[in-house]
Protein backbone atom coordinates (compact mmCIF):
# COMPACT_ATOMS: atom_id res chain seq x y z
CA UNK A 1 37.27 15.81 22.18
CA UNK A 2 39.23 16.02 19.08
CA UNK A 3 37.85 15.85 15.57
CA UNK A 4 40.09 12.85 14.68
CA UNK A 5 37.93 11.04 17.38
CA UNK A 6 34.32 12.76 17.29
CA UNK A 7 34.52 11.41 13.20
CA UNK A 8 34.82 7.70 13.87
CA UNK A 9 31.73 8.26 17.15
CA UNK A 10 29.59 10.35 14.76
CA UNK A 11 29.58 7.73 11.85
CA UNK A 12 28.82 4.53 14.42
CA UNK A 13 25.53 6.78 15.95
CA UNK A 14 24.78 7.55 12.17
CA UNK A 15 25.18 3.68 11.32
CA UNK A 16 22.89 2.49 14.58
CA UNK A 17 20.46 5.42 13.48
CA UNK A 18 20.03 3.88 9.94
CA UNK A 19 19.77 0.60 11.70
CA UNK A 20 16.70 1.22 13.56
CA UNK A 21 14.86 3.34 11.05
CA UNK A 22 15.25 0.45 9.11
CA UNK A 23 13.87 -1.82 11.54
CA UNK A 24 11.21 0.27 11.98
CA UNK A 25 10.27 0.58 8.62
CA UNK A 26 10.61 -2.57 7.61
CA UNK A 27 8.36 -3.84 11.07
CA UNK A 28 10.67 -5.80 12.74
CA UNK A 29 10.29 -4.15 15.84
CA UNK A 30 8.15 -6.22 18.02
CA UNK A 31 5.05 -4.25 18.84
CA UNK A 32 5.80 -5.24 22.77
CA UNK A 33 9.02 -2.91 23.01
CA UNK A 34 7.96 -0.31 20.22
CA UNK A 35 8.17 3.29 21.26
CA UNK A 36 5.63 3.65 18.33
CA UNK A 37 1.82 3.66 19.23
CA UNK A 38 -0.64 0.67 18.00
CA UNK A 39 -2.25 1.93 13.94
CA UNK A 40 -6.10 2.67 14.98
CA UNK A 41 -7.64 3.06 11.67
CA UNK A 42 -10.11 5.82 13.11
CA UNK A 43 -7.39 8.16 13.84
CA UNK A 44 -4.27 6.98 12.19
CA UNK A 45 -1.55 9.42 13.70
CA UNK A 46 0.15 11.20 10.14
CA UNK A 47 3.71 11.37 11.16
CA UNK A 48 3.62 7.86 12.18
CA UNK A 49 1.73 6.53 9.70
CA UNK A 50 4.45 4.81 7.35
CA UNK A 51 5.98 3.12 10.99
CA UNK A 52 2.59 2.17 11.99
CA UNK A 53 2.00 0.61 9.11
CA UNK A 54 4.79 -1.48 8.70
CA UNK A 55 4.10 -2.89 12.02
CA UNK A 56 1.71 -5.35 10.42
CA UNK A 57 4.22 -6.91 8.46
CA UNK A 58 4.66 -9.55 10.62
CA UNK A 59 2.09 -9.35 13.39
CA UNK A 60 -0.61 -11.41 13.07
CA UNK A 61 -2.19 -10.44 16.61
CA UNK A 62 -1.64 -6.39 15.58
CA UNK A 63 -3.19 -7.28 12.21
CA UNK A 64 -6.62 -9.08 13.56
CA UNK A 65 -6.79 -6.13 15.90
CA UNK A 66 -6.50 -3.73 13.51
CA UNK A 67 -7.72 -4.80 9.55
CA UNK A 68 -10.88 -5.82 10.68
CA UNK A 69 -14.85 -4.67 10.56
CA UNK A 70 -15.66 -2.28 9.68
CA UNK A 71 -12.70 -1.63 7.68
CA UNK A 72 -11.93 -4.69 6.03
CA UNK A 73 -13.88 -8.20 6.34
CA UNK A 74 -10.58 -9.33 6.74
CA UNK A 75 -9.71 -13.21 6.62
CA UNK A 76 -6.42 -14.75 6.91
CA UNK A 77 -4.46 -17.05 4.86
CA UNK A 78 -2.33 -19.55 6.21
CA UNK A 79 1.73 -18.65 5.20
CA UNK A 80 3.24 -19.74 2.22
CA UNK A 81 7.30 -19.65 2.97
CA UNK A 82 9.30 -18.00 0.53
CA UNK A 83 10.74 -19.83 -2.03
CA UNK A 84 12.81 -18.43 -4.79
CA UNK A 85 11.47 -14.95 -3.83
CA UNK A 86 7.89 -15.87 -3.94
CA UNK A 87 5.32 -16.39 -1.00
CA UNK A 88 3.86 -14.86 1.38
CA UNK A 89 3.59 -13.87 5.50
CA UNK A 90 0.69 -12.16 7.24
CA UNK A 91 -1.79 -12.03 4.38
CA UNK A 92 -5.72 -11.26 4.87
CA UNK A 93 -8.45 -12.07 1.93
CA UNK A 94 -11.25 -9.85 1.49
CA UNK A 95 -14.24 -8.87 -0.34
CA UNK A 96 -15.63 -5.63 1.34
CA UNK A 97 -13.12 -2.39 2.11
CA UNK A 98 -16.21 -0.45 4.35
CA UNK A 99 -18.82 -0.30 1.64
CA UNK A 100 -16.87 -0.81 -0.82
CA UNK A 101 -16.66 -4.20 -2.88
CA UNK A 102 -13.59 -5.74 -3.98
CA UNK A 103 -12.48 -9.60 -4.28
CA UNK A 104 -8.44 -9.86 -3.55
CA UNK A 105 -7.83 -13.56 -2.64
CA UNK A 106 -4.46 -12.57 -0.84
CA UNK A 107 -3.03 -9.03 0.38
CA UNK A 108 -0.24 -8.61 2.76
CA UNK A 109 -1.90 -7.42 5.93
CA UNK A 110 -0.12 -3.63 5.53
CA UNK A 111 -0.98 -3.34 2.58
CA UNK A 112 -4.20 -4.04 3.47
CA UNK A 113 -4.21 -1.54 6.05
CA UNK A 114 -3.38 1.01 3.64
CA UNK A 115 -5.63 0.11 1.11
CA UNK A 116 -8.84 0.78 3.85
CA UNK A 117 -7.09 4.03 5.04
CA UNK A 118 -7.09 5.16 1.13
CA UNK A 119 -10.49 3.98 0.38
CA UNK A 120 -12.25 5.56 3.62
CA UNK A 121 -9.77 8.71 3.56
CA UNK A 122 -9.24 9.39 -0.10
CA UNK A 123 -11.27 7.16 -2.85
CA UNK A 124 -15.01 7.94 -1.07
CA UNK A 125 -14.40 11.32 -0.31
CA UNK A 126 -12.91 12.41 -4.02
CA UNK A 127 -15.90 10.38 -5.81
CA UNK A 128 -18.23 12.87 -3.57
CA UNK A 129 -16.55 15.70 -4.41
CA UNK A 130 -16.75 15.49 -8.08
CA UNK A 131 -19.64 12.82 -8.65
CA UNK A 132 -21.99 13.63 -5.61
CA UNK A 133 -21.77 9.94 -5.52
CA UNK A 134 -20.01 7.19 -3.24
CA UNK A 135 -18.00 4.30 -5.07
CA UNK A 136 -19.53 1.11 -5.02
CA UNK A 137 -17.08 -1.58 -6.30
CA UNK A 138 -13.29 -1.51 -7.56
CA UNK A 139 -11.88 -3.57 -10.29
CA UNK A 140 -8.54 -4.82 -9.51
CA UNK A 141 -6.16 -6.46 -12.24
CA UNK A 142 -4.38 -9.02 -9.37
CA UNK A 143 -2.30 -8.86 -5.77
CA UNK A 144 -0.18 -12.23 -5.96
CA UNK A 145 2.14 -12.90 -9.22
CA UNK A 146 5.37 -14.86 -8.48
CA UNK A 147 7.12 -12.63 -11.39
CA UNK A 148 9.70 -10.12 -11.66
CA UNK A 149 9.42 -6.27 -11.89
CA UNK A 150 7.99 -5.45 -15.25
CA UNK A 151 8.54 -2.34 -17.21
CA UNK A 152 12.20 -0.80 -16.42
CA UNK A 153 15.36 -1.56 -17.50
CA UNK A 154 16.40 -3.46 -14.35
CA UNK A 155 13.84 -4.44 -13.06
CA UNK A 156 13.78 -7.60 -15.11
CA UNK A 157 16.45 -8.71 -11.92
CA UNK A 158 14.47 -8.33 -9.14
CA UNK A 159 11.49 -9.70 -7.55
CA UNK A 160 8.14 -7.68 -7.63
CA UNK A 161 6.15 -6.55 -4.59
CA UNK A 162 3.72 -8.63 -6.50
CA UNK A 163 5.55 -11.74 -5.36
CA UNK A 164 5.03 -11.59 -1.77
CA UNK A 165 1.59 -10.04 -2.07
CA UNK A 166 2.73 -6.84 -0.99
CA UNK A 167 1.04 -5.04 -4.29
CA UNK A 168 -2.33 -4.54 -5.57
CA UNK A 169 -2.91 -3.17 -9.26
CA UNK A 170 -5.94 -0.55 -9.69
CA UNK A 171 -7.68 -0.63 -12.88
CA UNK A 172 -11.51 0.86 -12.47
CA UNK A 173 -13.84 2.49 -9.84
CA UNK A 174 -17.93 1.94 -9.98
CA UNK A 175 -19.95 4.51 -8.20
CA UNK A 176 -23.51 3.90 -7.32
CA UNK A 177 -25.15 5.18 -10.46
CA UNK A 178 -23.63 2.01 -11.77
CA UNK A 179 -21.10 4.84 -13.85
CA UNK A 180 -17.53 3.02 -14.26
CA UNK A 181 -14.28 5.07 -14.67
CA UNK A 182 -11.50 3.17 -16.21
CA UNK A 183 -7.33 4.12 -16.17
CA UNK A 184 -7.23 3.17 -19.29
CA UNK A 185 -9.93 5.36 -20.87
CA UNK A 186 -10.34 7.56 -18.31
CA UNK A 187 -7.10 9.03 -17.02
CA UNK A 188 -6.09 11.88 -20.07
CA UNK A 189 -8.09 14.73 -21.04
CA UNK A 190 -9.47 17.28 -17.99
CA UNK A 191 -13.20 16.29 -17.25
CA UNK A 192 -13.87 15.28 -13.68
CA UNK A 193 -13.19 11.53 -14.56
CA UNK A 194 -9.72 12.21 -15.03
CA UNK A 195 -9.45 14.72 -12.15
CA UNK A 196 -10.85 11.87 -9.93
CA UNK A 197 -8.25 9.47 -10.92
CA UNK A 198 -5.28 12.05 -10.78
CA UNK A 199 -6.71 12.72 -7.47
CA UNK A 200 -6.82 8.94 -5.77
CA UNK A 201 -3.74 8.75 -7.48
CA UNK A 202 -2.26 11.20 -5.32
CA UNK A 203 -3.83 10.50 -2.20
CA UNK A 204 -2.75 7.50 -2.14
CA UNK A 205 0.80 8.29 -2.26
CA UNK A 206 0.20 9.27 1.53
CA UNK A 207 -0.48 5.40 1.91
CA UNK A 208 1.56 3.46 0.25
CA UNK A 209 5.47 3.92 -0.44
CA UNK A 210 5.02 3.14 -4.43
CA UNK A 211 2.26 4.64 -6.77
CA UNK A 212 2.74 3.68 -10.08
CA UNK A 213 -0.17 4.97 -13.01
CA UNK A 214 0.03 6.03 -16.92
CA UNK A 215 2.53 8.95 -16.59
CA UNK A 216 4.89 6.14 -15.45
CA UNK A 217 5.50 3.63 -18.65
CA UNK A 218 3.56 1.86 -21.01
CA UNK A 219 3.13 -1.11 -18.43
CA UNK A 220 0.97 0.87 -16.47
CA UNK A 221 -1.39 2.51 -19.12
CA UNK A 222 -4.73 0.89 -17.54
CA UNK A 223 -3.55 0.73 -14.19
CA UNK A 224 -2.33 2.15 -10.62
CA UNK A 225 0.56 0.26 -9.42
CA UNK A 226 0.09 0.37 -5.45
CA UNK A 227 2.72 -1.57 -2.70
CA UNK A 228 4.67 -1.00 0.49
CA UNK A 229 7.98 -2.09 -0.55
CA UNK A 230 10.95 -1.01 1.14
CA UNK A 231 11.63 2.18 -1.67
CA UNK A 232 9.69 4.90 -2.45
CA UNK A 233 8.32 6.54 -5.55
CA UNK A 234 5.28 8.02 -6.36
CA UNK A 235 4.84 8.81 -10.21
């Protein structure tokens, strides 16, 4: 086969390749016909994981089965159709992530999912290491805003995760002493507060497809910035 006519074959298999990772990624491949296996929080399969996520975009039935006890004392909330950008699909309310306590109203059920992987994976096991101490509550500064991105040049044109409740902001950790570590007092200096934080903030980069904290802007001085919007960028 000549060149002139491998060219034109390549770039249609490269198209229908970018096609379905995109599908894939953004979970609308029905979970009937997916090549990709079913997320089981116990053993979440690391390759896979961003895929397997993203399959609970849209799939109620995959979401009950999986965001549940004793992961998440997951409830969910009827749809609100977008509108201008803003609404929501699939969403779960909770107020327990395993022994964890947290009250979020509305979460998209993904990010949901990735929010009890990072607790249970990450968050507990980080607060042992350095406090010899499990985390008992999180503060969280909101999931659902129907606003635009905050904080960047351009971001004043497009809709945030926020708006679609595809976004949780992070602002403070309890542990069971009753000690509370803060982003916004917290996150400078080097004592094992701030190497906590620096360290969730990491981990949970494996998790979600933004992390957003101080070293970021100014708009995120007392916060973690966490969603599974279609770009990534941890920072």
């Amino acid at each position: 086969m000549s060149s002139s006519r491998a060219a034109p074959r390549l770039f249609v298999l490269a198209c229908l390749a970018c096609v379905i990772v995109a599908l894939f990624r953004q979970g609308w491949v029905p979970a009937a016909v997916s090549p990709v296996p079913a997320l089981d929080l116990d053993a979440p399969a690391e390759w896979l994981l961003d895929w397997q996520l993203a399959a609970l975009k849209h799939d109620r039935v995959a979401c009950e089965r999986t965001v549940r006890q004793p992961w998440v004392d997951a409830t969910p909330v009827a749809d609100r159709p977008l509108e201008a950008g803003c609404g929501w699909e699939n969403a779960v309310r909770f107020s327990k992530v395993g022994d964890v306590s947290i009250a979020v109203d509305r979460l998209s059920c993904e990010e949901a999912g990735a929010f009890a992987l990072w607790i249970a994976r990450d968050v507990q096991p980080q607060a042992e290491s350095f406090f010899g101490r499990r985390v008992r509550s999180i503060g969280h500064m909101g999931t659902y805003a129907c606003r635009n991105v905050v904080g960047t040049r351009f971001g004043g044109f497009m809709r945030s995760e926020h708006a679609s409740t595809n976004a949780i902001d992070i602002g403070s950790f309890t542990l069971a002493d009753g000690r509370t570590i803060t982003v916004a007092k917290h996150w400078g200096g080097d004592g094992p507060e701030s190497r906590f934080l620096h360290a969730v903030h990491d981990g949970a980069c494996r998790y979600f497809r933004v992390v957003l904290g101080p070293d970021y802007n100014a708009a995120h001085r007392d916060h973690f910035h966490l969603d599974r919007g279609p770009f990534p960028g941890c920072h």
